[in-house]
N, C-alpha and C. Protein backbone atom coordinates (compact mmCIF):
# COMPACT_ATOMS: atom_id res chain seq x y z
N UNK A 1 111.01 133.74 4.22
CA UNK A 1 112.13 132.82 4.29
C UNK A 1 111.61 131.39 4.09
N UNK A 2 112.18 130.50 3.23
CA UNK A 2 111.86 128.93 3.12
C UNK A 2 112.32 128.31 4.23
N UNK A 3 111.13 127.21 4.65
CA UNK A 3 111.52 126.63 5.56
C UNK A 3 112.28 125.40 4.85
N UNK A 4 113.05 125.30 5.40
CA UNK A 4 114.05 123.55 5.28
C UNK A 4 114.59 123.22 6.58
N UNK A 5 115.26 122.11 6.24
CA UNK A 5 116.48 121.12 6.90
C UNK A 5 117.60 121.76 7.23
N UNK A 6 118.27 122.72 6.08
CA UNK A 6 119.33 123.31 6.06
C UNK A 6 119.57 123.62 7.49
N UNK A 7 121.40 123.69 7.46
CA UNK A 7 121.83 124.57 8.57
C UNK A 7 121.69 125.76 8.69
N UNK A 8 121.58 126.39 10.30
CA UNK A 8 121.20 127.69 10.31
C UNK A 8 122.50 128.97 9.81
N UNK A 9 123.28 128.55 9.06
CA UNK A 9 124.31 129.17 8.14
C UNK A 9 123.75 129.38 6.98
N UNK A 10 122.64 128.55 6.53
CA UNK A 10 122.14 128.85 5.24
C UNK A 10 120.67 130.27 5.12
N UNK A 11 120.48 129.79 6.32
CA UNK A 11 119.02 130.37 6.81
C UNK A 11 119.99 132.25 6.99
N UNK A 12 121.04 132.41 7.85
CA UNK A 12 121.80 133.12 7.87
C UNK A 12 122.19 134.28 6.69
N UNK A 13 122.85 133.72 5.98
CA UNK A 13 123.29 133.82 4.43
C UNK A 13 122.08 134.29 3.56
N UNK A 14 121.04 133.78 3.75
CA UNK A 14 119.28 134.37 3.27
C UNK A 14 119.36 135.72 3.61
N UNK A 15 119.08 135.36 4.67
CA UNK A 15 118.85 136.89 5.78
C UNK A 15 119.54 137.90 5.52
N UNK A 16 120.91 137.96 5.38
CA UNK A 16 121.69 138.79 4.93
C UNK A 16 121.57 139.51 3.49
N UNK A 17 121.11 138.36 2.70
CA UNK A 17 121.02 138.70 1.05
C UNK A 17 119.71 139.36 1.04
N UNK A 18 118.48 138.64 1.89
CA UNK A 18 117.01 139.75 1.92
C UNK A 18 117.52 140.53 2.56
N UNK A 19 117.93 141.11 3.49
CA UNK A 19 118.26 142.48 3.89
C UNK A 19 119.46 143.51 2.74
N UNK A 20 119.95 143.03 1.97
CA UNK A 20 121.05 143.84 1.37
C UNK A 20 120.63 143.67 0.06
N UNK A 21 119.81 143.22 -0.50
CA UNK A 21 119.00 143.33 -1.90
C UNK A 21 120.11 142.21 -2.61
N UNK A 22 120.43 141.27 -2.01
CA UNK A 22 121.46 140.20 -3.00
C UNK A 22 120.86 139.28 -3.15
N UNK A 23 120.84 138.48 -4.84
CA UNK A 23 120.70 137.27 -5.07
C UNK A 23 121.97 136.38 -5.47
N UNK A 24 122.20 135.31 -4.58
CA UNK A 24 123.06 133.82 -5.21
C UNK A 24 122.68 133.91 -7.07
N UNK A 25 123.18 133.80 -7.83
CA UNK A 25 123.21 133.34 -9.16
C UNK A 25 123.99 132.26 -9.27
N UNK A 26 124.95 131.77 -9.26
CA UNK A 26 125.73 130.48 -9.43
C UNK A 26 127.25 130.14 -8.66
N UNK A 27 128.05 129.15 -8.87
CA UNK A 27 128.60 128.77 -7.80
C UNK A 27 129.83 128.24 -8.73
N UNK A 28 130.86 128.65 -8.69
CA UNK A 28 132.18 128.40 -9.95
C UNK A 28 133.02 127.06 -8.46
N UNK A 29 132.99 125.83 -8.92
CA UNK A 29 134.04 124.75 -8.08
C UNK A 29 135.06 124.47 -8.58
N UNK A 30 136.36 125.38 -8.10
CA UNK A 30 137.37 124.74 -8.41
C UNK A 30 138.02 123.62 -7.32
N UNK A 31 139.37 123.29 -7.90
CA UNK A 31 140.74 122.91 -7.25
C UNK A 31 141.69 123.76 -6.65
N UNK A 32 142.08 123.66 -5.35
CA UNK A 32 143.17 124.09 -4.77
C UNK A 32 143.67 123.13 -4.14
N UNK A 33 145.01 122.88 -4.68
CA UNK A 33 145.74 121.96 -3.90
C UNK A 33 145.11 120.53 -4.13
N UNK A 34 144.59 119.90 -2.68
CA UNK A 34 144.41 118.77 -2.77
C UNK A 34 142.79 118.58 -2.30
N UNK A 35 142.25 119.94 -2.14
CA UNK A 35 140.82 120.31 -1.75
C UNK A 35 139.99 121.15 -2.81
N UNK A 36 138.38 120.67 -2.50
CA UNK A 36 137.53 121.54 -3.42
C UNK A 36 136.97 123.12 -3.09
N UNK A 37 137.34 123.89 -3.89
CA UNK A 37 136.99 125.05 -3.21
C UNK A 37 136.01 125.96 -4.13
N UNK A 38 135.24 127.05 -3.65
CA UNK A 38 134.12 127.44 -4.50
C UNK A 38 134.10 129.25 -4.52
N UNK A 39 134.47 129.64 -5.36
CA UNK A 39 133.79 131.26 -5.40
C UNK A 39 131.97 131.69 -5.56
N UNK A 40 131.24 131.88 -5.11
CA UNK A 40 130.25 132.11 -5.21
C UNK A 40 129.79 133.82 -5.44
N UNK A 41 128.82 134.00 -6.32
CA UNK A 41 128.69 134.69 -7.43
C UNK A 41 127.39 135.92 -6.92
N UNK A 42 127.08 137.14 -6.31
CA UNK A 42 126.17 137.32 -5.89
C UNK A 42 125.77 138.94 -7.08
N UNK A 43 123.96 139.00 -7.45
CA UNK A 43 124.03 139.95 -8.05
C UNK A 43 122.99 141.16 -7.40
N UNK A 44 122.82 141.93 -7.81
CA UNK A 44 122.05 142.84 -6.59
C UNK A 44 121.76 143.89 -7.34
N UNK A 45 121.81 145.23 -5.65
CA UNK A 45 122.37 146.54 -5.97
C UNK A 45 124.01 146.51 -6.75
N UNK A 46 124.71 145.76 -6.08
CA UNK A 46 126.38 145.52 -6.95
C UNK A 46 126.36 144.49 -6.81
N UNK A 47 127.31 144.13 -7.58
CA UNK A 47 127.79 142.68 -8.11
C UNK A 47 128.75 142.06 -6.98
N UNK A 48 129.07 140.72 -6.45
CA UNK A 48 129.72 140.34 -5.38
C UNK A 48 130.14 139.10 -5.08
N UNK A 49 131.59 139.03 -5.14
CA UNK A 49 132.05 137.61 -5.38
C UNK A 49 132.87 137.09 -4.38
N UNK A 50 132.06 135.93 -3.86
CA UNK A 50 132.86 135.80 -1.66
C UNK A 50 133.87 134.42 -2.50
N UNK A 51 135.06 134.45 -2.40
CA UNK A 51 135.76 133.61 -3.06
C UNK A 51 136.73 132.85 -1.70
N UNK A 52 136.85 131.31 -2.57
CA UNK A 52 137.95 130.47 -1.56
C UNK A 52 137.02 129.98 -0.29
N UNK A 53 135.98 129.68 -0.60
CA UNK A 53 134.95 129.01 0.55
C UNK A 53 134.66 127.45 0.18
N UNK A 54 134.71 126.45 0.84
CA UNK A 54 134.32 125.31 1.03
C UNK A 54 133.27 124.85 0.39
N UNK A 55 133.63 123.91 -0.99
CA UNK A 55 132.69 123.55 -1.84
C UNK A 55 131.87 123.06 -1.40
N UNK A 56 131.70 122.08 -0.36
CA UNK A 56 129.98 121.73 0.39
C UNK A 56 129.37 122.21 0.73
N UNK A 57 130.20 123.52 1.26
CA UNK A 57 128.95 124.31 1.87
C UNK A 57 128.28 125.57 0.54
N UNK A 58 129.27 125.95 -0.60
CA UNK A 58 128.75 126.10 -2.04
C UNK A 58 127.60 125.50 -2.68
N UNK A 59 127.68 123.91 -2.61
CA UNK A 59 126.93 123.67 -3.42
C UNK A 59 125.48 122.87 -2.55
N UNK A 60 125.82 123.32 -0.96
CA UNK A 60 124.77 123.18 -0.16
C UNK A 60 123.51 124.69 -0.70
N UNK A 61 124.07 125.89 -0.54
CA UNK A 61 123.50 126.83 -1.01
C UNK A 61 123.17 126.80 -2.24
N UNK A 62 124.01 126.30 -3.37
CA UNK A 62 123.52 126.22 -4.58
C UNK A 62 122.44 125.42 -4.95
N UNK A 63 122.19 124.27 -3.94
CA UNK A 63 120.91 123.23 -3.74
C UNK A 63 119.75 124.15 -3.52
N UNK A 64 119.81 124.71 -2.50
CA UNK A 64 118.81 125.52 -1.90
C UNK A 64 118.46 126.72 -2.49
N UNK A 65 118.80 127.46 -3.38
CA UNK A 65 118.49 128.35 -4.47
C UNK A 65 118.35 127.83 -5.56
N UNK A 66 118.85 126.53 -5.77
CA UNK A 66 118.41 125.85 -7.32
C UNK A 66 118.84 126.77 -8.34
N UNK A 67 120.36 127.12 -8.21
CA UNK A 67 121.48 127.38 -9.13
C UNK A 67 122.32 126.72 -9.37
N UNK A 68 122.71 127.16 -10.76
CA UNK A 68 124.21 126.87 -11.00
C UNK A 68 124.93 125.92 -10.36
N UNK A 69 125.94 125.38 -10.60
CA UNK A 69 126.77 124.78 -10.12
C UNK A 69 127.85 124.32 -11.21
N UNK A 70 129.32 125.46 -11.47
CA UNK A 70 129.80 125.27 -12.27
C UNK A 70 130.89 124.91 -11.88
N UNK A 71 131.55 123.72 -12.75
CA UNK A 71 132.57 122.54 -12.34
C UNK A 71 133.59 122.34 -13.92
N UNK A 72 134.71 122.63 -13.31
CA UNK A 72 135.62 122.13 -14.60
C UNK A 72 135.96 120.61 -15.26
N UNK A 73 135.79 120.71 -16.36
CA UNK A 73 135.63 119.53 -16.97
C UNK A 73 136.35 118.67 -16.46
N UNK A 74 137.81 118.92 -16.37
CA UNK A 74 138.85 118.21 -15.88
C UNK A 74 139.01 117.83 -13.96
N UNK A 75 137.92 118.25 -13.48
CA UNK A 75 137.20 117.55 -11.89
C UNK A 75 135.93 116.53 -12.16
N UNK A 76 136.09 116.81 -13.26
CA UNK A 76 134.69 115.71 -13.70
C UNK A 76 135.61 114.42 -14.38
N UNK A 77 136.52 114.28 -14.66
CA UNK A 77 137.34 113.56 -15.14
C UNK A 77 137.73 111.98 -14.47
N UNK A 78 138.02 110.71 -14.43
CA UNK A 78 138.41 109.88 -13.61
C UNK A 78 140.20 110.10 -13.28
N UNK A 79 140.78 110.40 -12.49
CA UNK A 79 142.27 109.85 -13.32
C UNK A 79 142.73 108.40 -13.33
N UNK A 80 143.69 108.07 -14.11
CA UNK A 80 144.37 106.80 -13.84
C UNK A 80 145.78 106.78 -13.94
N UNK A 81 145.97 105.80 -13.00
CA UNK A 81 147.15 105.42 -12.58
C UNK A 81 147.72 104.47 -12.79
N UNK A 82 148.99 104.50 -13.39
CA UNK A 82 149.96 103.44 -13.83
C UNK A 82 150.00 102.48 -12.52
């Protein structure tokens, strides 16, 4: 296990994936509503997708595996207002 800073949710989330043969591959950030939200992408023994989880804590894990981090063009966007 890597040692870091991280919260022990991340250290957690490890543990679980070394015990069940899963790797993080990447991290899809959408929009819902008026909040950022993240499906995250796991590949293994089967394939496994934990969806509608809290983009900070997404792309906290996506830091710490040094994946992916996929974002729609149009959240990358400024808007403007009349």
């Amino acid at each position: 296990m890597k040692e870091s800073l991280y919260p022990q949710s991340i250290k957690m989330i490890e543990e679980i994936c070394e015990e069940n043969e899963l790797i993080l591959v990447k991290v899809k950030i959408y929009e819902s509503g008026e909040v950022l939200r993240a499906n995250l992408y796991f590949t293994g023994k089967k394939d496994l997708v934990l969806r509608n989880y809290r983009a900070s804590d997404a792309m906290a894990l996506a830091s710490y595996y040094t994946i992916p981090i996929l974002v729609r063009k149009n959240l990358l966007k400024e808007t403007m207002e009349a």
